[in-house]
Protein backbone atom coordinates (compact mmCIF):
# COMPACT_ATOMS: atom_id res chain seq x y z
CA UNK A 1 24.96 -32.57 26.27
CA UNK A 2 23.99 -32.14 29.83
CA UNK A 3 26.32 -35.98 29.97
CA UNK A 4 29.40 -33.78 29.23
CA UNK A 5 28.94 -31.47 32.77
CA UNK A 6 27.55 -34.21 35.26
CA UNK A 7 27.66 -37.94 36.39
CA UNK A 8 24.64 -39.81 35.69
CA UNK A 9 24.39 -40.49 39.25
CA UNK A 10 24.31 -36.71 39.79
CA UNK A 11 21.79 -36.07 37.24
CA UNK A 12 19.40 -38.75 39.40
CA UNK A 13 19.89 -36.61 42.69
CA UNK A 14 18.89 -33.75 41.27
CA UNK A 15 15.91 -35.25 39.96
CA UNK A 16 14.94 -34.86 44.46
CA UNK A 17 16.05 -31.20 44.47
CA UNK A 18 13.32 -28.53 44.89
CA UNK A 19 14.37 -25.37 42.37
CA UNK A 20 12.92 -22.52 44.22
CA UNK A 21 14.09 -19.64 42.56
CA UNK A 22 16.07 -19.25 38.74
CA UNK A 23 16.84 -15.97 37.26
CA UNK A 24 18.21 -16.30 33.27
CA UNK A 25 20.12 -13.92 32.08
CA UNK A 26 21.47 -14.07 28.78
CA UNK A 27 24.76 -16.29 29.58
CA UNK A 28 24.24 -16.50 33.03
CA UNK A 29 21.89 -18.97 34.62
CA UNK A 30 21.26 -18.37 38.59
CA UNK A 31 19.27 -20.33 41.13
CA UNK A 32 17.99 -21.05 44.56
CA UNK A 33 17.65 -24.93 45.43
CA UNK A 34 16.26 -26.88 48.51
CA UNK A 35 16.24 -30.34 49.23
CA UNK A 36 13.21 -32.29 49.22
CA UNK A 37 14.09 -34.49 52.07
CA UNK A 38 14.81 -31.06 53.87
CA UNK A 39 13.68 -28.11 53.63
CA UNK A 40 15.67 -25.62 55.05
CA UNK A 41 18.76 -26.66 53.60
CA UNK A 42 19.17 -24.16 51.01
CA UNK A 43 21.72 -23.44 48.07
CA UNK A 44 22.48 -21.40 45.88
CA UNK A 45 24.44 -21.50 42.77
CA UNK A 46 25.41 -19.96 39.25
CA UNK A 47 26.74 -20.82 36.01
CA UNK A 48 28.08 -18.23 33.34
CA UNK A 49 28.85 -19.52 30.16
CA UNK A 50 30.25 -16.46 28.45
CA UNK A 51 33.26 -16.82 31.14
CA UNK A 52 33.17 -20.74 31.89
CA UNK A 53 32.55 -20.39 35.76
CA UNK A 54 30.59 -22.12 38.05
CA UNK A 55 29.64 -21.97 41.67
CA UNK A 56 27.56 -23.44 44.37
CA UNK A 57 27.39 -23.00 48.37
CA UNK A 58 27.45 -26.77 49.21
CA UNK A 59 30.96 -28.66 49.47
CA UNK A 60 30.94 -30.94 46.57
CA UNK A 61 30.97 -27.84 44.37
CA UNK A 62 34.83 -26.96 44.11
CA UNK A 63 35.17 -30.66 42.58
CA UNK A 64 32.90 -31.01 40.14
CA UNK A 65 29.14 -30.09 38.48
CA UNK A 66 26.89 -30.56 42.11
CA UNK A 67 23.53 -31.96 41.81
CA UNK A 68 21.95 -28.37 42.54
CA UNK A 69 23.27 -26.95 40.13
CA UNK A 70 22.18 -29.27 37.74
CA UNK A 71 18.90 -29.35 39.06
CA UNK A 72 18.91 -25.76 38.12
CA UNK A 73 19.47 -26.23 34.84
CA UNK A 74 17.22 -28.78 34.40
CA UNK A 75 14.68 -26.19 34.96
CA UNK A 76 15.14 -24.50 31.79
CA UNK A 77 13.49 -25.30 29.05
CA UNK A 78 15.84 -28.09 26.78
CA UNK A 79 16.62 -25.22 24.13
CA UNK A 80 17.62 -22.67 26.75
CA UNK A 81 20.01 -25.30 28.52
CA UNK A 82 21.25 -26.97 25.75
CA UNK A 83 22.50 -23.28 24.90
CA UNK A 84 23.90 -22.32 27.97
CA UNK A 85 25.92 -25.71 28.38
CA UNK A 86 27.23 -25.59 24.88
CA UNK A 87 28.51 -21.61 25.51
CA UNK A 88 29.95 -22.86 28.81
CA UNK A 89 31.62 -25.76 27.28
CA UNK A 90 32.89 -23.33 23.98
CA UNK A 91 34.25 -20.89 26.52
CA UNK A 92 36.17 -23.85 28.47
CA UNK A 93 38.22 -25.24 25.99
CA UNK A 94 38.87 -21.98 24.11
CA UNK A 95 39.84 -19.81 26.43
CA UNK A 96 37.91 -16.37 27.65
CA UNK A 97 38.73 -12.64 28.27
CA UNK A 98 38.95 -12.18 32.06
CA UNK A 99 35.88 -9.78 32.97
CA UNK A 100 36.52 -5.88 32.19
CA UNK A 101 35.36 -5.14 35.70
CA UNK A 102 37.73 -7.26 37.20
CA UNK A 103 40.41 -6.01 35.14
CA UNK A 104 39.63 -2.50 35.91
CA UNK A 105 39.54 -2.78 39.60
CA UNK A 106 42.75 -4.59 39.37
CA UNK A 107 45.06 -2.04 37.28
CA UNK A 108 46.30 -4.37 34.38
CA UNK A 109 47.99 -2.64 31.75
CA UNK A 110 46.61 -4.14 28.28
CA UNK A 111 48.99 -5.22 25.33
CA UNK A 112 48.64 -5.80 22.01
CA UNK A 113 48.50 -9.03 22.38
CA UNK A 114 45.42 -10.79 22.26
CA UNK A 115 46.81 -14.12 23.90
CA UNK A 116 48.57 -12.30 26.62
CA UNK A 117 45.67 -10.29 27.71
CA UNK A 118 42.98 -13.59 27.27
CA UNK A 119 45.55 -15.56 29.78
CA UNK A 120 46.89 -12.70 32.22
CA UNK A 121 44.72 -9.54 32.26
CA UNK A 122 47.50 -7.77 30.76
CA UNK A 123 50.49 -6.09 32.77
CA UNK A 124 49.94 -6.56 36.20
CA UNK A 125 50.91 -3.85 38.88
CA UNK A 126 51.14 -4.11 42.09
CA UNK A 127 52.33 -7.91 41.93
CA UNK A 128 54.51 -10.50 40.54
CA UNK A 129 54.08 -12.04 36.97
CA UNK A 130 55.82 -15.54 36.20
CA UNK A 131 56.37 -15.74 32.54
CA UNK A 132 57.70 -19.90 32.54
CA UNK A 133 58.69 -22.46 29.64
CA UNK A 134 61.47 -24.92 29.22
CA UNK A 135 64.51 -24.25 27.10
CA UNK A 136 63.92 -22.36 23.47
CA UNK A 137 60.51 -22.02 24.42
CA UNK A 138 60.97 -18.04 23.67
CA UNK A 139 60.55 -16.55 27.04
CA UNK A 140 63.24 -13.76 26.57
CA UNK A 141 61.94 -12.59 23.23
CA UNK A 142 58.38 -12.13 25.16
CA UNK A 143 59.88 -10.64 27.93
CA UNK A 144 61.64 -7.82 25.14
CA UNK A 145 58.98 -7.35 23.95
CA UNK A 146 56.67 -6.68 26.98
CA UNK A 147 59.55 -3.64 27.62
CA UNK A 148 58.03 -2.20 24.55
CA UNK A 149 54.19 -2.81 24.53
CA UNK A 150 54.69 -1.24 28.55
CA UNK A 151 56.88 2.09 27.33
CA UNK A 152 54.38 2.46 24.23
CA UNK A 153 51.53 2.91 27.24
CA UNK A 154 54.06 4.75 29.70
CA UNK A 155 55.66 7.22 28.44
CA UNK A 156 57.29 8.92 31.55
CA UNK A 157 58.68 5.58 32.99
CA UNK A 158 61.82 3.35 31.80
CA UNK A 159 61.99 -0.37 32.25
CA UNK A 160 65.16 -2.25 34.40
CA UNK A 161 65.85 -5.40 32.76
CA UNK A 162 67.98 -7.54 35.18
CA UNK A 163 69.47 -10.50 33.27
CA UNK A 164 70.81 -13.34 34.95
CA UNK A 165 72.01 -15.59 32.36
CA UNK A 166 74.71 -13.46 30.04
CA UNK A 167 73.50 -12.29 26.92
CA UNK A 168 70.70 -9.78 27.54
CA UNK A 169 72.48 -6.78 25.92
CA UNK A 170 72.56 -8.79 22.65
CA UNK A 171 69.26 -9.96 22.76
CA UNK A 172 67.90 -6.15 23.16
CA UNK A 173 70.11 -4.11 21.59
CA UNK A 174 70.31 -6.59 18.29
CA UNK A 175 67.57 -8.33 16.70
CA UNK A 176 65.00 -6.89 19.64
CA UNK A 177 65.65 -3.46 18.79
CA UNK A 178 65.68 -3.82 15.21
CA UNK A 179 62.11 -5.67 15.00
CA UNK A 180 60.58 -4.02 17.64
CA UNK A 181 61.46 -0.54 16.43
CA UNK A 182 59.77 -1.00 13.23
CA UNK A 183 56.68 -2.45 14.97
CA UNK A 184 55.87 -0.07 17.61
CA UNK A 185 57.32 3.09 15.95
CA UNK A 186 59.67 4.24 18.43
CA UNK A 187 63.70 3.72 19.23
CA UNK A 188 63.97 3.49 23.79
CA UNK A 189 67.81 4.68 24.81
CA UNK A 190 69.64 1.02 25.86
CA UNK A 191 71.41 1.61 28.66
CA UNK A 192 73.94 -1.36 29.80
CA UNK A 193 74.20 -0.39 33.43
CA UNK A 194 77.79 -1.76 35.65
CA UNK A 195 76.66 -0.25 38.55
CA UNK A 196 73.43 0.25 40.28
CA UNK A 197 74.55 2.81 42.33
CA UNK A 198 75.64 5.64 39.62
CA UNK A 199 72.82 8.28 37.86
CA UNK A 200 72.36 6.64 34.28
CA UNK A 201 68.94 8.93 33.78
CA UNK A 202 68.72 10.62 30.69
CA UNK A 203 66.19 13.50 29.86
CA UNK A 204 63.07 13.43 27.88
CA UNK A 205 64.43 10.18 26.50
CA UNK A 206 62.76 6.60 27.42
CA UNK A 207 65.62 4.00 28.36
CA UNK A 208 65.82 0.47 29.03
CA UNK A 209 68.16 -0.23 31.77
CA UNK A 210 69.83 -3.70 31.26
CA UNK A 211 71.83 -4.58 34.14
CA UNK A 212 73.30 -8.36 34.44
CA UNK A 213 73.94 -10.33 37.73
CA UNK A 214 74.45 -13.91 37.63
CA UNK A 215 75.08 -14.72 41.04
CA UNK A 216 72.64 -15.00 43.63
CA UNK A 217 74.79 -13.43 47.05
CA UNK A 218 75.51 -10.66 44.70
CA UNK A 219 71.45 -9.94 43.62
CA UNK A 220 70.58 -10.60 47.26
CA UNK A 221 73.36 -7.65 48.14
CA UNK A 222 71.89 -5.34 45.28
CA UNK A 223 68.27 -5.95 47.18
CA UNK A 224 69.75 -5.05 50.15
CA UNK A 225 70.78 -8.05 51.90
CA UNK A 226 74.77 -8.25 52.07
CA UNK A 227 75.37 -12.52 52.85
CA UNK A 228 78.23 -14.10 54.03
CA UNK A 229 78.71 -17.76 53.29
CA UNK A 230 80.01 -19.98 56.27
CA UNK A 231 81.86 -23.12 55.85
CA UNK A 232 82.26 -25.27 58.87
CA UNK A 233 85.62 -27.42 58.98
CA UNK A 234 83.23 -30.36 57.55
CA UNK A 235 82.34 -28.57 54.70
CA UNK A 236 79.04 -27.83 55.66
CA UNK A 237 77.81 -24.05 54.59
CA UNK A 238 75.29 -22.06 56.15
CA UNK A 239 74.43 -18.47 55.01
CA UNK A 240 74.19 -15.85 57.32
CA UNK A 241 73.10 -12.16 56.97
CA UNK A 242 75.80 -9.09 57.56
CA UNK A 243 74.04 -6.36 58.73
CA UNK A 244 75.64 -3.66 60.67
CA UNK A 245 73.91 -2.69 64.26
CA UNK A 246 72.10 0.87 64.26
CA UNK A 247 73.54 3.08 66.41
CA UNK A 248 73.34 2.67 70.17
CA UNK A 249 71.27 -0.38 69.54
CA UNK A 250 72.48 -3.81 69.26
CA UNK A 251 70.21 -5.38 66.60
CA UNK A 252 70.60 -4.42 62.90
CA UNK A 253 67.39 -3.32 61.49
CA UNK A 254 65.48 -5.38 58.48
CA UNK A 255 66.54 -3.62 55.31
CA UNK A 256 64.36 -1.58 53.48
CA UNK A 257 64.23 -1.71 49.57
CA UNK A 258 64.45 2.44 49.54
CA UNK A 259 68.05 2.34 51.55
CA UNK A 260 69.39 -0.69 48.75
CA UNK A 261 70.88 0.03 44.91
CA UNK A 262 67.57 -1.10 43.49
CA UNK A 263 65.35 0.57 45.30
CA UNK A 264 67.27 3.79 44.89
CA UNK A 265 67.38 2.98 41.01
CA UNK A 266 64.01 2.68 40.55
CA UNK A 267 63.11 6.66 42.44
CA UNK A 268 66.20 8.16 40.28
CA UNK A 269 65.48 6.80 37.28
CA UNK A 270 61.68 7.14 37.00
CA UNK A 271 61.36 2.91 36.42
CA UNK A 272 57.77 1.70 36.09
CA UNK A 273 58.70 -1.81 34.71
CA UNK A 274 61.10 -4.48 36.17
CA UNK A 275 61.74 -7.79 34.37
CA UNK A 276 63.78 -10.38 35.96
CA UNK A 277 65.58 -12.97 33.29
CA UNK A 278 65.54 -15.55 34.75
CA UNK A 279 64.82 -16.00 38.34
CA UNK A 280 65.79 -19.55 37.60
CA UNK A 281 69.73 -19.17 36.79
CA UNK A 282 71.18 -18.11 40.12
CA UNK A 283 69.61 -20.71 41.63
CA UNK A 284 70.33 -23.76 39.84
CA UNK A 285 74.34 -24.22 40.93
CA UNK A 286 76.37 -22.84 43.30
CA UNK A 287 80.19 -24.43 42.84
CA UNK A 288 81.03 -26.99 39.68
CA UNK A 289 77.85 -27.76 39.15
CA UNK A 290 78.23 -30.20 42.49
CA UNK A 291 76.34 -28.56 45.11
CA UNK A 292 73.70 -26.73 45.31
CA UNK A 293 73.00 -23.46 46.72
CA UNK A 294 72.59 -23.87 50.55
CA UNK A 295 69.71 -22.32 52.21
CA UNK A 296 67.77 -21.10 48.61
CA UNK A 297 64.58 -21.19 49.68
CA UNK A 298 65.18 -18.59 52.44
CA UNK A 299 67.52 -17.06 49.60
CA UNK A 300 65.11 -16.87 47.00
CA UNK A 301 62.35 -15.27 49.80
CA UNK A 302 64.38 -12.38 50.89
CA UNK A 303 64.75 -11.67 47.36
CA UNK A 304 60.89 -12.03 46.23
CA UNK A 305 59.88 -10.01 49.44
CA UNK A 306 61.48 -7.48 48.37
CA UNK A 307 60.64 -7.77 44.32
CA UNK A 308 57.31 -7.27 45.72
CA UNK A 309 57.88 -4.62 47.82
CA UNK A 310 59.22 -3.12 44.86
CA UNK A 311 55.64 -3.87 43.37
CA UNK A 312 53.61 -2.32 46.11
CA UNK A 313 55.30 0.56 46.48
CA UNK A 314 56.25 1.98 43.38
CA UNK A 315 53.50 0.89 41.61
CA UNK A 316 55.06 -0.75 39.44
CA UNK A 317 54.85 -3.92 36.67
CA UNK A 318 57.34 -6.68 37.90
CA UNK A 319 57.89 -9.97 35.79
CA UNK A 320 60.06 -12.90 36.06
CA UNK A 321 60.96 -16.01 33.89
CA UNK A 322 61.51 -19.43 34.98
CA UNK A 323 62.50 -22.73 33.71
CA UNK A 324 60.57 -25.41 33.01
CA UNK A 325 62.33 -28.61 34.53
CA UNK A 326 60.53 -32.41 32.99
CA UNK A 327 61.32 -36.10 33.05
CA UNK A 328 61.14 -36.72 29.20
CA UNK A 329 60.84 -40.41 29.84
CA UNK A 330 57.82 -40.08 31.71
CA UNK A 331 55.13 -39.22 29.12
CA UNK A 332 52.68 -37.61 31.66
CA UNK A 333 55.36 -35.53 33.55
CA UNK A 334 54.53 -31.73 32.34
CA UNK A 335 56.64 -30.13 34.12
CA UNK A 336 57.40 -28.00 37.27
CA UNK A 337 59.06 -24.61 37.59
CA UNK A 338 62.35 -24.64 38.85
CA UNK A 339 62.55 -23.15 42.40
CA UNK A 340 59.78 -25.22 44.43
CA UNK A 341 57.42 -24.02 46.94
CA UNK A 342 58.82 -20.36 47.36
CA UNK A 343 58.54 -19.22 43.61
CA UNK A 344 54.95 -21.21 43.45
CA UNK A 345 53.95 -18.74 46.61
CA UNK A 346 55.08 -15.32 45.59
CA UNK A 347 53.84 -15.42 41.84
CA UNK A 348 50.37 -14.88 41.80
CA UNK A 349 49.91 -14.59 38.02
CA UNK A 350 51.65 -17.42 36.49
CA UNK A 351 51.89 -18.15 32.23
CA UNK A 352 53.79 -20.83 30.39
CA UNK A 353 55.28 -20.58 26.86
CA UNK A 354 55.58 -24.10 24.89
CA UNK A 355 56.95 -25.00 21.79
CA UNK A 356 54.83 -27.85 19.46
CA UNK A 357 56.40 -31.17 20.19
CA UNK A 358 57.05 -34.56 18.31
CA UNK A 359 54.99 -36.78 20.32
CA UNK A 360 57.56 -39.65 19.91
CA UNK A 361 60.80 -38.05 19.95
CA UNK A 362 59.91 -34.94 22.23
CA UNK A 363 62.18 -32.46 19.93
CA UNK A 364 60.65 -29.13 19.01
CA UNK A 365 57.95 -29.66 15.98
CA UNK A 366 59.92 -29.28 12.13
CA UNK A 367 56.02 -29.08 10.77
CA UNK A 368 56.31 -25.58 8.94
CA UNK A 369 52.88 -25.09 10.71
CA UNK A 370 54.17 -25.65 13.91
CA UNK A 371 57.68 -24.87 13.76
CA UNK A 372 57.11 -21.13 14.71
CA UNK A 373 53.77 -21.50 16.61
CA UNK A 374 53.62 -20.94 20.54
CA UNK A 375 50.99 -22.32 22.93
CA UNK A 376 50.50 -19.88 25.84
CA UNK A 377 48.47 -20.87 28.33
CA UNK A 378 47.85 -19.81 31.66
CA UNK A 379 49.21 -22.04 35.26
CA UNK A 380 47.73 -19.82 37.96
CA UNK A 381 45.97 -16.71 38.84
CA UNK A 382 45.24 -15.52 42.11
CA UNK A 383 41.63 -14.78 42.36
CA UNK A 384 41.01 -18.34 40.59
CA UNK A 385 39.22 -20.43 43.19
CA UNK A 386 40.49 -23.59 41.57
CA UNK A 387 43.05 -22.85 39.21
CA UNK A 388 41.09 -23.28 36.22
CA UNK A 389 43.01 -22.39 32.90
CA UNK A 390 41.52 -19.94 30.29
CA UNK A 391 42.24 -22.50 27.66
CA UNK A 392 44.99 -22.79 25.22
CA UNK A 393 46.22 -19.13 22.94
CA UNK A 394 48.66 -19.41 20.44
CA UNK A 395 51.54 -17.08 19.60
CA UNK A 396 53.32 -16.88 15.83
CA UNK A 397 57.42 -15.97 16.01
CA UNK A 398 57.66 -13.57 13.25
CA UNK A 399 60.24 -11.28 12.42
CA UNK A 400 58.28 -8.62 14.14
CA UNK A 401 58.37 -10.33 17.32
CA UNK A 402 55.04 -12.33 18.47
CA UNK A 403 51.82 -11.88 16.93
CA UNK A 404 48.35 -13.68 17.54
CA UNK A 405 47.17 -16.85 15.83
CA UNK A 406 43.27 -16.96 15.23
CA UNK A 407 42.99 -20.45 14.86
CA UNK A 408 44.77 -23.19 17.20
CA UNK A 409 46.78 -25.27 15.17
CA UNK A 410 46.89 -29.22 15.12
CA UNK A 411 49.49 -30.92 17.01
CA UNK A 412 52.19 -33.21 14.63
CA UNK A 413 51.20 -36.64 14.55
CA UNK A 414 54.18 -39.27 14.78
CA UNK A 415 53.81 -39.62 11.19
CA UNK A 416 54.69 -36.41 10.68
């Protein structure tokens, strides 16, 4: 089994590595290693198999299983190692539960959701969640229902739901409310909000605040940034920023999230959550579907900088959908979130929803095992040294919203 970790080539190096020191510990397998040819150049390394990580001071570690750390394990005896490896291997491809310590130090808020918490942690403060998937993949419906799970847990905070796409009202205040009501026990206020700026707050009474913006200038303005958009007689357009000069001075000051709508929203109205669906929408078009929006990536990073402000400050649980964008003809293209280098940057906890495909025609699965089913895995998180996933979860779509799935089903086969 020790074949499945490391090269054979490996394994023969290791065979010249001096184990100094090894400490077992139930799952957990440390060691100090020297080389024979010299001396002083020491290592030292760890593998955990109840949590599939591995680590190792010398450089060839971040790629794959280094030859110290396999002469560490070659140190144990064969029914000791053959355990470890095969917990390490288990824990791999089925996914973990991030460490409880880790967890705690970090503030997540825990759901009922086993999948969700496996993958993310939980509810994240203090940062920015990306919840991605392509089309139909269910993103909205998971992003209703994280408003619930977080005001079951909270019950002196409200959620703003900003909705970019059209729609969101319906989504909430129809099928949403009616399923989720039943399955967590309590009915939140909706609130369709037209303007940020007016007092919505409601005593003793748990809202969600839906507010919908589908253009991009106009979100930017609610942020705080007010944009004009140049056009040159060429045609060309430039965005500029329209901030007034303070007073006696002759430079405008950077805004501040607590002098913009949101940022006033979120102190008045006691808001603890903030869900952003999509992210993606504003940015995709800007006139006829001809040209795109000019400048986005400086767009889109006023607008994160201050979504995370929002985060930092308030404390607060801030999520945000994005589309999945793929080249169906190309059978290894997975995917990329729409929005490029800037959305990649300022999402540090990153999750994908996926529908079961038909391998040949790439159409959502019609297998009445599949047809419902989720995979949920995770893309990034941020104190991941090399982006290892936590193996695939699986969510069911019931009429109760999502619910785990014990056992990973099989993908349909082109017979099928």
């Amino acid at each position: 089994m020790l074949e499945l970790l490391a090269s054979r080539a490996t394994i023969e190096r290791s065979k010249k590595i001096e184990v100094k020191a090894i400490k077992r510990v139930n799952s957990y397998v440390a060691g100090i290693t020297s080389s024979l040819s010299d001396v002083g150049e020491i290592h030292v390394c760890s593998l955990d198999g109840s949590t599939g990580t591995r680590t190792c001071s010398c450089w060839g570690a971040h790629k794959s299983f280094c030859s110290h750390l396999v002469a560490t394990l070659e140190t144990l005896p064969v029914e000791e190692k053959e355990d470890l490896i095969r917990k390490y291997v288990d824990s791999v491809s089925k996914g973990v539960v991030l460490n409880e310590e880790i967890l705690k130090e970090l503030d997540f808020i825990p759901t009922s959701l086993k999948a969700f918490n496996t993958q993310t942690g939980g509810l994240a403060r203090r940062t920015l969640t990306n919840i991605c998937g392509e089309a139909g993949a269910g993103k909205s419906i998971l992003l209703t229902q994280l408003c619930w799970e977080f005001l079951s847990k909270n019950t002196n905070k409200n959620v703003l739901y900003i909705g970019t796409e059209g729609g969101e009202e319906y989504i909430i205040k129809g099928w949403a409310l009616k399923a989720f009501n039943k399955r967590y026990g309590f009915t939140p206020n909706i609130v369709i909000v037209k303007n940020l700026n007016l007092d919505y707050k409601k005593e003793k009474e748990q809202s969600i605040f839906v507010f919908n913006e589908p253009k991009l200038l106009n979100i930017l303005e609610q942020h705080g940034f007010p944009l004009n958009l140049k056009v040159s007689e060429e045609g060309k357009m430039s965005v500029r920023l329209n901030l007034q000069p303070v007073k006696k001075e002759k430079f405008a000051e950077f805004p501040k999230l607590e002098n913009s709508p949101v940022g006033r929203f979120i102190t008045k109205h006691d808001i603890g959550m903030i869900i952003y669906d999509s992210i993606s929408m504003p940015n995709e078009i800007f006139i006829s579907g001809q040209v795109n929006f000019p400048g986005r990536d400086d767009a889109q990073g006023l607008w994160f900088a201050q979504m995370q402000d929002a985060a930092m400050t308030h404390d607060i649980v801030v999520l945000g959908s994005t589309h999945i964008t793929k080249d169906d003809t190309n059978k290894f293209d997975m995917g990329k979130p729409i929005g490029g280098k800037t959305v990649h940057h300022n999402f540090k906890i990153v999750a994908r929803v996926a529908r079961y495909l038909n391998p040949r025609s790439k159409n959502p699965a019609q297998n009445p095992n599949l047809i419902n089913k989720r995979q949920f895995v995770r893309e990034r998180f941020f104190f991941e040294r090399t982006g290892r996933q936590a193996g695939i979860t699986v969510l069911d779509l019931t009429d109760e919203g999502y619910t785990d799935v014990d056992i990973v089903p099989v993908e349909e086969t082109e017979e099928e």
